[in-house]
C-alpha atoms as a PDB file:
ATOM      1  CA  UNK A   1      20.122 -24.525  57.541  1.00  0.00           C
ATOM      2  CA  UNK A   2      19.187 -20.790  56.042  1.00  0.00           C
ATOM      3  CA  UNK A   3      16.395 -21.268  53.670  1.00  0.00           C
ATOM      4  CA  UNK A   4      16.723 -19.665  50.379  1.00  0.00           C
ATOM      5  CA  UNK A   5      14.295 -17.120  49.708  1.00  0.00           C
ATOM      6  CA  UNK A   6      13.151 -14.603  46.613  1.00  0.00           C
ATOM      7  CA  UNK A   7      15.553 -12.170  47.342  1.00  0.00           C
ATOM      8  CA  UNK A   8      18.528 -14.468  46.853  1.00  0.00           C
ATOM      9  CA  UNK A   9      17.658 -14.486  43.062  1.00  0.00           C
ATOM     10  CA  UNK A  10      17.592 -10.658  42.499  1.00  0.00           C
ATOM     11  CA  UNK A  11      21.391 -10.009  41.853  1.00  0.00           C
ATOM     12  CA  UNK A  12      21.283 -13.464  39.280  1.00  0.00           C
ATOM     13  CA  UNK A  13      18.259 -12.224  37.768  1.00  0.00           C
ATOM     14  CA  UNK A  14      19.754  -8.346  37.812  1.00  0.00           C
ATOM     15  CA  UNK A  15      23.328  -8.982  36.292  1.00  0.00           C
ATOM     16  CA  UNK A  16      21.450 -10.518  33.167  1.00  0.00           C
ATOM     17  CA  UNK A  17      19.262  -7.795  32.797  1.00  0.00           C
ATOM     18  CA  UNK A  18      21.851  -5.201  32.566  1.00  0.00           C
ATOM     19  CA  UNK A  19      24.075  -7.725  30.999  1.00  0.00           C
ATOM     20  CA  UNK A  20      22.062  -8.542  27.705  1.00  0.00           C
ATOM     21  CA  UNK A  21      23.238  -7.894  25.080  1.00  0.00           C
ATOM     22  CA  UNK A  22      21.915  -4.937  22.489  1.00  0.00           C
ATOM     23  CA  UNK A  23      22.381  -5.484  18.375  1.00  0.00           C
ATOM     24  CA  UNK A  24      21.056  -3.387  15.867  1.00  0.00           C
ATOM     25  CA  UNK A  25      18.634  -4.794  12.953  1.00  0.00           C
ATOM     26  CA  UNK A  26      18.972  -1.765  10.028  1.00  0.00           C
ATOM     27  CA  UNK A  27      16.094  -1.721   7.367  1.00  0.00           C
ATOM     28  CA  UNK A  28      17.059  -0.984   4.402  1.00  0.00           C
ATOM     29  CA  UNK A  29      15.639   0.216   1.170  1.00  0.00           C
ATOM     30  CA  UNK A  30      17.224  -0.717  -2.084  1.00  0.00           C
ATOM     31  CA  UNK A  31      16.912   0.081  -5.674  1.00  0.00           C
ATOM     32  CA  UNK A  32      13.242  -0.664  -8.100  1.00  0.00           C
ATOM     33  CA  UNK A  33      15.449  -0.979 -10.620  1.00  0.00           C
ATOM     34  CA  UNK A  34      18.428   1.153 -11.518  1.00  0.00           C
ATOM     35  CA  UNK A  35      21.066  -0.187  -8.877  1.00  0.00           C
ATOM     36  CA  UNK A  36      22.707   3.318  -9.137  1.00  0.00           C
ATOM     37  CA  UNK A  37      19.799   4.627  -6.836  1.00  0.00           C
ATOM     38  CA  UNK A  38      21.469   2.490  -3.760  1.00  0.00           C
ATOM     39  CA  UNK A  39      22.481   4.751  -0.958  1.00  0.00           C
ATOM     40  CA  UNK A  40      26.473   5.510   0.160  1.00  0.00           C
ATOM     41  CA  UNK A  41      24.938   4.556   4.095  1.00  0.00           C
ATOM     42  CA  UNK A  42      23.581   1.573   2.515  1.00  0.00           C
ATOM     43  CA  UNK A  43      26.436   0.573   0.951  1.00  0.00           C
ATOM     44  CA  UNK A  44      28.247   1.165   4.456  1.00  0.00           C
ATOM     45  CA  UNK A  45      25.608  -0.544   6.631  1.00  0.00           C
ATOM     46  CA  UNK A  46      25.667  -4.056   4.055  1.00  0.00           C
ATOM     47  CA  UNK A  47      29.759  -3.774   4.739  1.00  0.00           C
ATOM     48  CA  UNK A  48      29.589  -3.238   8.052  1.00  0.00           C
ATOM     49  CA  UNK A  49      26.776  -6.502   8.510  1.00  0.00           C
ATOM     50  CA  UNK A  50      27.279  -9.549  10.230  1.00  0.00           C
ATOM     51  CA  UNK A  51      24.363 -11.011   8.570  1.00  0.00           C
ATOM     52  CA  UNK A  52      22.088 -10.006   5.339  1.00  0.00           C
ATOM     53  CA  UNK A  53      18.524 -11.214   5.659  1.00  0.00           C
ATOM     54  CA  UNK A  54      16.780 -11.094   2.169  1.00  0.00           C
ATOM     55  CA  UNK A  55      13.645 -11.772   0.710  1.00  0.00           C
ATOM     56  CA  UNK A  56      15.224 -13.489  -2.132  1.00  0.00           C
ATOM     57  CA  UNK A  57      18.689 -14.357  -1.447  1.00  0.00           C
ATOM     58  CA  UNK A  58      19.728 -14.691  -5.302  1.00  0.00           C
ATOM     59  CA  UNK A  59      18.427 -10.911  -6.067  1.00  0.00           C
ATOM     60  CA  UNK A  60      20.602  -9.518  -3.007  1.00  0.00           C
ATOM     61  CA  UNK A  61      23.178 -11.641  -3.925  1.00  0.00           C
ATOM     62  CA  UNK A  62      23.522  -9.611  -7.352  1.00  0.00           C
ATOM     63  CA  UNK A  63      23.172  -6.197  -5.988  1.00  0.00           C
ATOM     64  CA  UNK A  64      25.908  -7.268  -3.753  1.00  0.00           C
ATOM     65  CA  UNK A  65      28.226  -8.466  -5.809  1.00  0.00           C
ATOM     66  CA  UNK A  66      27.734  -5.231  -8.134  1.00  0.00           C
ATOM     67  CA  UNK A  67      28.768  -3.707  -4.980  1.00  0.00           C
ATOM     68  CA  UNK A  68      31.257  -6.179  -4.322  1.00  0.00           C
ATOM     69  CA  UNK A  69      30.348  -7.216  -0.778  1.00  0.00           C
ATOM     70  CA  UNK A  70      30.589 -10.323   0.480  1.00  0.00           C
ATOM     71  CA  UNK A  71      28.695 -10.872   3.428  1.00  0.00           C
ATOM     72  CA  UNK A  72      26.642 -14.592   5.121  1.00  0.00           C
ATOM     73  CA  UNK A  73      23.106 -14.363   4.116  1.00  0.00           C
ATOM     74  CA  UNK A  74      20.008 -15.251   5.082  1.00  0.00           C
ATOM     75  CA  UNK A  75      16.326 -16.159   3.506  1.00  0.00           C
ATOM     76  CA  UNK A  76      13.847 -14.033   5.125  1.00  0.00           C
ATOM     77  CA  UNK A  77      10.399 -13.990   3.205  1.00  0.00           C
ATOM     78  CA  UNK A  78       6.773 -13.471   3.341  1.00  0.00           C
ATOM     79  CA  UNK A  79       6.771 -17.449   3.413  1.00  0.00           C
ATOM     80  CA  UNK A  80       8.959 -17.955   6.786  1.00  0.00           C
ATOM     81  CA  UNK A  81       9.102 -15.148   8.161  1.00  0.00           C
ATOM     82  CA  UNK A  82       8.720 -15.663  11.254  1.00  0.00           C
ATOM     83  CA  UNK A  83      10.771 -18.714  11.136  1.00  0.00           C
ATOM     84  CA  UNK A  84      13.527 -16.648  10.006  1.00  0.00           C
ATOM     85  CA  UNK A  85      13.089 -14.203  12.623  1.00  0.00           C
ATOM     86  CA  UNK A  86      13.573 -16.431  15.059  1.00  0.00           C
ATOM     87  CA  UNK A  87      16.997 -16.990  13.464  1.00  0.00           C
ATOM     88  CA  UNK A  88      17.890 -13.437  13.169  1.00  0.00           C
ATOM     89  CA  UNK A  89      16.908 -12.710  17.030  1.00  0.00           C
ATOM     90  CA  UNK A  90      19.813 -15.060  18.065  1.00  0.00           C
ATOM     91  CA  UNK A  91      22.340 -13.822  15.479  1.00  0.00           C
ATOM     92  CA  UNK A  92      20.923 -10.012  17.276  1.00  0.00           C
ATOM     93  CA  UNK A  93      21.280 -11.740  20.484  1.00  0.00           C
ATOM     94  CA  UNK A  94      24.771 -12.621  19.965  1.00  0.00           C
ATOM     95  CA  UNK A  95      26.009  -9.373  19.970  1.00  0.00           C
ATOM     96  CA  UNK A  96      25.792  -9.555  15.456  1.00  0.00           C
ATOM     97  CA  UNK A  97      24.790  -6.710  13.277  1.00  0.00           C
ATOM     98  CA  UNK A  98      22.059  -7.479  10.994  1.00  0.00           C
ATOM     99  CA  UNK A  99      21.229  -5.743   7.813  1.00  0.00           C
ATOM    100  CA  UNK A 100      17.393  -6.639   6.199  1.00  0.00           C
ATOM    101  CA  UNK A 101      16.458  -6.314   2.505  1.00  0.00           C
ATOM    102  CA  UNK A 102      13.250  -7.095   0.672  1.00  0.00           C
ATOM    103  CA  UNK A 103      13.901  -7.812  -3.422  1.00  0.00           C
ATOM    104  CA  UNK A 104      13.642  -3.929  -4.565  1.00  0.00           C
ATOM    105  CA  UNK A 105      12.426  -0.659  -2.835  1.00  0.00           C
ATOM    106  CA  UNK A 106      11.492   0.032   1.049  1.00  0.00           C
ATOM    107  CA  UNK A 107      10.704  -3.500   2.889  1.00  0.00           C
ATOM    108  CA  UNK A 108       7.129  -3.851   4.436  1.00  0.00           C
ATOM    109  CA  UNK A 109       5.663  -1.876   2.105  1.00  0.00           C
ATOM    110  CA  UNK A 110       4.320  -4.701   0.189  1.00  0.00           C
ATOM    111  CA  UNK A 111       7.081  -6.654   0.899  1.00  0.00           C
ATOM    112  CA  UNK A 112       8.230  -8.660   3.857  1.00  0.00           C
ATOM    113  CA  UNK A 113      10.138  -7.137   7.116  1.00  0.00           C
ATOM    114  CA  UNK A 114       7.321  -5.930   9.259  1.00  0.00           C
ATOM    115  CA  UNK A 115       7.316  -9.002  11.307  1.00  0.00           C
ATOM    116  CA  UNK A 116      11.268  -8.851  11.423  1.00  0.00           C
ATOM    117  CA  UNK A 117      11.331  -5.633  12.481  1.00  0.00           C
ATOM    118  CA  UNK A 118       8.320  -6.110  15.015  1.00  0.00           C
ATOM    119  CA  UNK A 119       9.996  -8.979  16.563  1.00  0.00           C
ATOM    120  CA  UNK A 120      13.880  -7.229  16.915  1.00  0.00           C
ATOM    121  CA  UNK A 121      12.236  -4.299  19.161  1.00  0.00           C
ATOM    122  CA  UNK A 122       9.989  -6.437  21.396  1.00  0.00           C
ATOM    123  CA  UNK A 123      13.448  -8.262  22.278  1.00  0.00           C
ATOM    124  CA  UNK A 124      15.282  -4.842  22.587  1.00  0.00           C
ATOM    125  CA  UNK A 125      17.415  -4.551  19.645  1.00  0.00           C
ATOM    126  CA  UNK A 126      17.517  -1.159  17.872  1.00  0.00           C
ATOM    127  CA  UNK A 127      15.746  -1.485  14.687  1.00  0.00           C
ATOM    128  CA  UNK A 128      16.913   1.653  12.329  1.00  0.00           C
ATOM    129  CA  UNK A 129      15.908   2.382   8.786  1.00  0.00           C
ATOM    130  CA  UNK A 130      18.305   3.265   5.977  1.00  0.00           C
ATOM    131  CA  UNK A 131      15.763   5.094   3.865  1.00  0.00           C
ATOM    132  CA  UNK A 132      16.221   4.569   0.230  1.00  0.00           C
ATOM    133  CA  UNK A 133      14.151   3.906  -2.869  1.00  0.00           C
ATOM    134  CA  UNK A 134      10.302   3.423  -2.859  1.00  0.00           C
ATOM    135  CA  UNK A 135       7.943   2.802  -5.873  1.00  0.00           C
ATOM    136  CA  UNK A 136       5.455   4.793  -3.742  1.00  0.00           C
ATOM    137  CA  UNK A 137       7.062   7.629  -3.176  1.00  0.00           C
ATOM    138  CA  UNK A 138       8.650   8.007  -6.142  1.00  0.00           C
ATOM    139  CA  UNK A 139       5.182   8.087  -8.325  1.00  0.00           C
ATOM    140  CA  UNK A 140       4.179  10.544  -5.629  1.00  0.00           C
ATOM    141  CA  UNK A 141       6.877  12.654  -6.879  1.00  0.00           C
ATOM    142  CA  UNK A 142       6.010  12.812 -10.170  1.00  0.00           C
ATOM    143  CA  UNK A 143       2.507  11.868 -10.343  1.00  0.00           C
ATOM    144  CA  UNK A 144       1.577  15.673 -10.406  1.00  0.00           C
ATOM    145  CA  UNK A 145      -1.544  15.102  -7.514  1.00  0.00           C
ATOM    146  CA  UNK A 146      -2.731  17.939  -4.709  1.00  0.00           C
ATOM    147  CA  UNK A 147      -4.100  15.584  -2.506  1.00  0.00           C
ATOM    148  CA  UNK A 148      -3.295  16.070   1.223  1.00  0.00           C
ATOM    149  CA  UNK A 149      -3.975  12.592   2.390  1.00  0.00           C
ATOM    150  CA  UNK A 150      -2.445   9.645   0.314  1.00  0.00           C
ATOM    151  CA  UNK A 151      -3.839   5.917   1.316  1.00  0.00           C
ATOM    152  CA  UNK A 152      -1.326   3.586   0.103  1.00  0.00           C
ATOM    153  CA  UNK A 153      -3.185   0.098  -0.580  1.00  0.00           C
ATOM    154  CA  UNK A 154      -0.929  -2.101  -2.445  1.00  0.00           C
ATOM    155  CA  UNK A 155      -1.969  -4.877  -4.426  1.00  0.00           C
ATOM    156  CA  UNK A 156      -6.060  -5.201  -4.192  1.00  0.00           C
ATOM    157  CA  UNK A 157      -7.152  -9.043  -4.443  1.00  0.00           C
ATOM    158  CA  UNK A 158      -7.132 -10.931  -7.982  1.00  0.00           C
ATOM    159  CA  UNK A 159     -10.701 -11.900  -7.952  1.00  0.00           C
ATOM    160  CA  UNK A 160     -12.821  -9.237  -9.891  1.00  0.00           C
ATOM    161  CA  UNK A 161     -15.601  -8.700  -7.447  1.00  0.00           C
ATOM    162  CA  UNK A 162     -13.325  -8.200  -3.793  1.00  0.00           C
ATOM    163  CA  UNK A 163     -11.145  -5.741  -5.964  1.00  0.00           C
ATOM    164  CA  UNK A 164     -14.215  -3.669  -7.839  1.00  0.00           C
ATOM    165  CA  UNK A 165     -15.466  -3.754  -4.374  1.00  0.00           C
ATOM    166  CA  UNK A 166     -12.228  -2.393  -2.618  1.00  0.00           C
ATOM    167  CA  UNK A 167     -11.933   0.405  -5.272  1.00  0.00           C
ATOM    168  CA  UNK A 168     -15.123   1.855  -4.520  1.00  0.00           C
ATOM    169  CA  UNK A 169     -14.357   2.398  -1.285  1.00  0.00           C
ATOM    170  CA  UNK A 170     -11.025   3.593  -2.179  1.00  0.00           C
ATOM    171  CA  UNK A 171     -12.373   6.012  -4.470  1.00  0.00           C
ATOM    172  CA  UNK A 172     -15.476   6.859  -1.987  1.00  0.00           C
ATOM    173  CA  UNK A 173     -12.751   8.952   0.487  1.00  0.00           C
ATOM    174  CA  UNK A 174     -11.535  12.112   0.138  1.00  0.00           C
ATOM    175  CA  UNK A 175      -7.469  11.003  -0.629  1.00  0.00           C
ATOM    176  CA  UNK A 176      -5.363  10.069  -3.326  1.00  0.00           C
ATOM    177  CA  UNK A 177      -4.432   6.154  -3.867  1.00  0.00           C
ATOM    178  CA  UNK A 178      -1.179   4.655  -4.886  1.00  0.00           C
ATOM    179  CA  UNK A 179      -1.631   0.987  -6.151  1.00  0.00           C
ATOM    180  CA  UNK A 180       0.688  -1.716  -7.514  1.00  0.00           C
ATOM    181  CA  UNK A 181      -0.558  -4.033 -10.426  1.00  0.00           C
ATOM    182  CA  UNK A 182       1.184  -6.828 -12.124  1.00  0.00           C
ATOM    183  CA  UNK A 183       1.109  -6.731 -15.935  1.00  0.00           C
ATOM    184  CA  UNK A 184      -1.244  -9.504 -16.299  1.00  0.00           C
ATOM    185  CA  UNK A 185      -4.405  -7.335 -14.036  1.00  0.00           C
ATOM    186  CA  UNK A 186      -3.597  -3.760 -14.873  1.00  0.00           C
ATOM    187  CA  UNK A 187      -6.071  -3.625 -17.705  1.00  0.00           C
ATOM    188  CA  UNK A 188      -8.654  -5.289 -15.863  1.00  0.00           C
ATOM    189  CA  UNK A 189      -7.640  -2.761 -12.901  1.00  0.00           C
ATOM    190  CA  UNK A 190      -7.740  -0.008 -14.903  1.00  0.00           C
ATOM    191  CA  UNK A 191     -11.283  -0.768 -16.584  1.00  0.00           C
ATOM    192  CA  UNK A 192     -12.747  -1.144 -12.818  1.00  0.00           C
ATOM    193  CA  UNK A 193     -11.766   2.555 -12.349  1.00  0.00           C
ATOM    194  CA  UNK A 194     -12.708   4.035 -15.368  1.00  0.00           C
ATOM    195  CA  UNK A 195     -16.328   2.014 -14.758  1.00  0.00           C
ATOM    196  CA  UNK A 196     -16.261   4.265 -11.209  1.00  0.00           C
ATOM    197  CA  UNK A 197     -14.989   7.016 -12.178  1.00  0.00           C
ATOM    198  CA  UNK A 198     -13.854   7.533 -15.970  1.00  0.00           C
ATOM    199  CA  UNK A 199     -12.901  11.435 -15.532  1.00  0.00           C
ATOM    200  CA  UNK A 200     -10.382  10.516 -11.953  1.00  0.00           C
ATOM    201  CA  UNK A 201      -7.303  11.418 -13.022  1.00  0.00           C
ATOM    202  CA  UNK A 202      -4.920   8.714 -13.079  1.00  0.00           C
ATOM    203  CA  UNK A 203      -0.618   9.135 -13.006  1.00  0.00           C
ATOM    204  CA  UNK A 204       0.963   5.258 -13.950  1.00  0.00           C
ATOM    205  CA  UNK A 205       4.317   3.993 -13.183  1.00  0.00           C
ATOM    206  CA  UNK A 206       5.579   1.136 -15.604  1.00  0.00           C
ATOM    207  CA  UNK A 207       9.535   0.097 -15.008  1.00  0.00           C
ATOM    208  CA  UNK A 208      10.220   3.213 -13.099  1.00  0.00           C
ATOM    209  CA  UNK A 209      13.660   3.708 -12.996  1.00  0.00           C
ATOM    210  CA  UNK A 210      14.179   1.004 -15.492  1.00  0.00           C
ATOM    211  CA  UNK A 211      15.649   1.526 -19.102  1.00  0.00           C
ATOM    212  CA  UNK A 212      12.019   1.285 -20.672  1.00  0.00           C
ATOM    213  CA  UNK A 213      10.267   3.637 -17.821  1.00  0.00           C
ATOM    214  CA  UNK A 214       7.390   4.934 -18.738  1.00  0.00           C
ATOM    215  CA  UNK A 215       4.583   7.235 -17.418  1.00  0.00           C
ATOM    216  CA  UNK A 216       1.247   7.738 -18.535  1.00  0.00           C
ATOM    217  CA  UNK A 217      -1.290  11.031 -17.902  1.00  0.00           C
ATOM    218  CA  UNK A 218      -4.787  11.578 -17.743  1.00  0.00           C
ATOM    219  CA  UNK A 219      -8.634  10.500 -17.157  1.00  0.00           C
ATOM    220  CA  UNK A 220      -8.541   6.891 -16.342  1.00  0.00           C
ATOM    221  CA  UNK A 221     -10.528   5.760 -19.358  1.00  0.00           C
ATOM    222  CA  UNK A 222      -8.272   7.791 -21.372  1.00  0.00           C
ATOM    223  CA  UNK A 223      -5.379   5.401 -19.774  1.00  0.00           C
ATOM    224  CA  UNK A 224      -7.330   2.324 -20.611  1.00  0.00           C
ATOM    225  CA  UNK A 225      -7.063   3.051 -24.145  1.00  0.00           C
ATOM    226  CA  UNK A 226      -3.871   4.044 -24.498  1.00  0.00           C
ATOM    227  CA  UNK A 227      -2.831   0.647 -22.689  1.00  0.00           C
ATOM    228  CA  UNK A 228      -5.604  -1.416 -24.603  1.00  0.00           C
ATOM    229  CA  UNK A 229      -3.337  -0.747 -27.957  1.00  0.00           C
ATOM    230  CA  UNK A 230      -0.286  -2.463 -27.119  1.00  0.00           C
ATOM    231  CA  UNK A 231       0.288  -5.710 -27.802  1.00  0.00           C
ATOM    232  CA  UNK A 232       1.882  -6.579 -24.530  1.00  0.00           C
ATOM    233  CA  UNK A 233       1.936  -5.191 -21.200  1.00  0.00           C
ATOM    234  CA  UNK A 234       5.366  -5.319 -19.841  1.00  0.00           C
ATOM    235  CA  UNK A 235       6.898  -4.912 -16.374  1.00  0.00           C
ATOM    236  CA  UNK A 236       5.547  -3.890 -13.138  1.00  0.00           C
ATOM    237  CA  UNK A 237       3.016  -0.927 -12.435  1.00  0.00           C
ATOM    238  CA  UNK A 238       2.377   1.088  -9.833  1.00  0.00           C
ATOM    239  CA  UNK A 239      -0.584   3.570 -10.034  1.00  0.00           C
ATOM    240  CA  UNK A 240      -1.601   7.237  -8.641  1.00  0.00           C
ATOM    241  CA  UNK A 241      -5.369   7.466  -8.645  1.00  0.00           C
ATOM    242  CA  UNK A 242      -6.373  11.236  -7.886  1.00  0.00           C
ATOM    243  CA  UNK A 243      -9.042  12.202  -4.607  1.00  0.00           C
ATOM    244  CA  UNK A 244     -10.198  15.050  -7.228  1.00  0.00           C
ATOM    245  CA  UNK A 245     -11.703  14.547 -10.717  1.00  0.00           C
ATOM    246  CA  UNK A 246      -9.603  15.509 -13.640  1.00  0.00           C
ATOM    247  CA  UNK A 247     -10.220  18.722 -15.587  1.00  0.00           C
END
């Protein structure tokens, strides 16, 4: 009797290797608000897609149907992410095409689809972006600042003390900050900085792309004032904070 050894197993373990099969995972970036901004290779790619994974399936679902794709989808959120990426590996694995989307703008920044993304290119999937709209980068655009380096933070914590403390640290380096604030914090965010620093100038965001977009110019107490007379705050904000005092 021949006894089996090691080398038996290389051509087995070989002819899966080379046989495995490689999907693409696109990342792709999708309007803040105006659903005219969507790309034409966006458009393409969520055609083209075996599978949409979504942060919120119901807000794909009507930027889809504006398009008028119809296309299997898939839940795919900060919640169960991993979960769901688990899911999407063997729909990659399978030979599908895969097409992720967080609710509005570029995912992982401040949105789901890092892990995704991570977890497609450790298994050896091609993981390509679809660049497209970006609350970030479209204050940078028009926030007016000369900074060189830009930290982008995100949302700083709810609780007063862990976000004065954050900002001070923030505003301690020599760069620029982008931040996003819901409507309920961003006078309480806004007071913080002008406590800091009342003469930083400050560029905010509110709706952009929206039909009530609005921008707002200046010192960052000035801001606070002009924000501290309406009534309501409305929408979503994002906010430029300047490495260089305003003059």
């Amino acid at each position: 009797m021949v006894k089996a050894s090691a080398c038996t197993y290389v051509p087995i373990i070989t002819f899966y290797i080379y046989n495995k099969i490689m999907s693409t995972l696109y990342i792709i970036g999708t309007p803040i608000g105006n659903l005219g901004d969507i790309s034409f290779r966006a458009v393409e790619i969520f055609k083209q897609a075996d599978l949409v994974a979504c942060e919120d399936t119901r807000r794909t679902l009507k930027l889809l149907t504006h398009l008028g794709i119809r296309v299997k989808m898939l839940s795919c959120r900060s919640q169960n992410e991993e979960f769901a990426a688990e899911k999407v590996l063997s729909c990659l694995d399978s030979g599908q095409t895969v097409a992720y989307a967080s609710d509005a703008g570029t995912p992982a920044l401040s949105d789901p689809g890092a892990v995704l993304a991570r977890a497609a290119a450790q298994a050896g999937h091609d993981v390509i972006p679809i660049p497209g709209p970006s609350a970030f980068a479209s204050l940078l655009s028009v926030a007016g600042g000369k900074d060189k380096t830009v930290i982008f933070e995100g949302f700083l914590s709810p609780k007063p003390g862990r976000r004065k403390s954050r900002l001070r640290e923030l505003m301690a380096a020599d760069a620029a900050i982008v931040l996003y604030e819901s409507p309920f914090r961003i006078l309480k965010l806004m007071g913080d900085i002008a406590e800091i620093d009342s003469e930083r100038y400050i560029c905010i965001g509110r709706e952009m792309t929206k039909i009530h977009e609005e921008y707002l110019r200046g010192g960052a107490a000035e801001i606070l004032g002009i924000l501290a007379e309406k009534k309501e705050q409305i929408g979503e904000f994002s906010v430029f904070i300047s490495g260089n005092k305003f003059k």
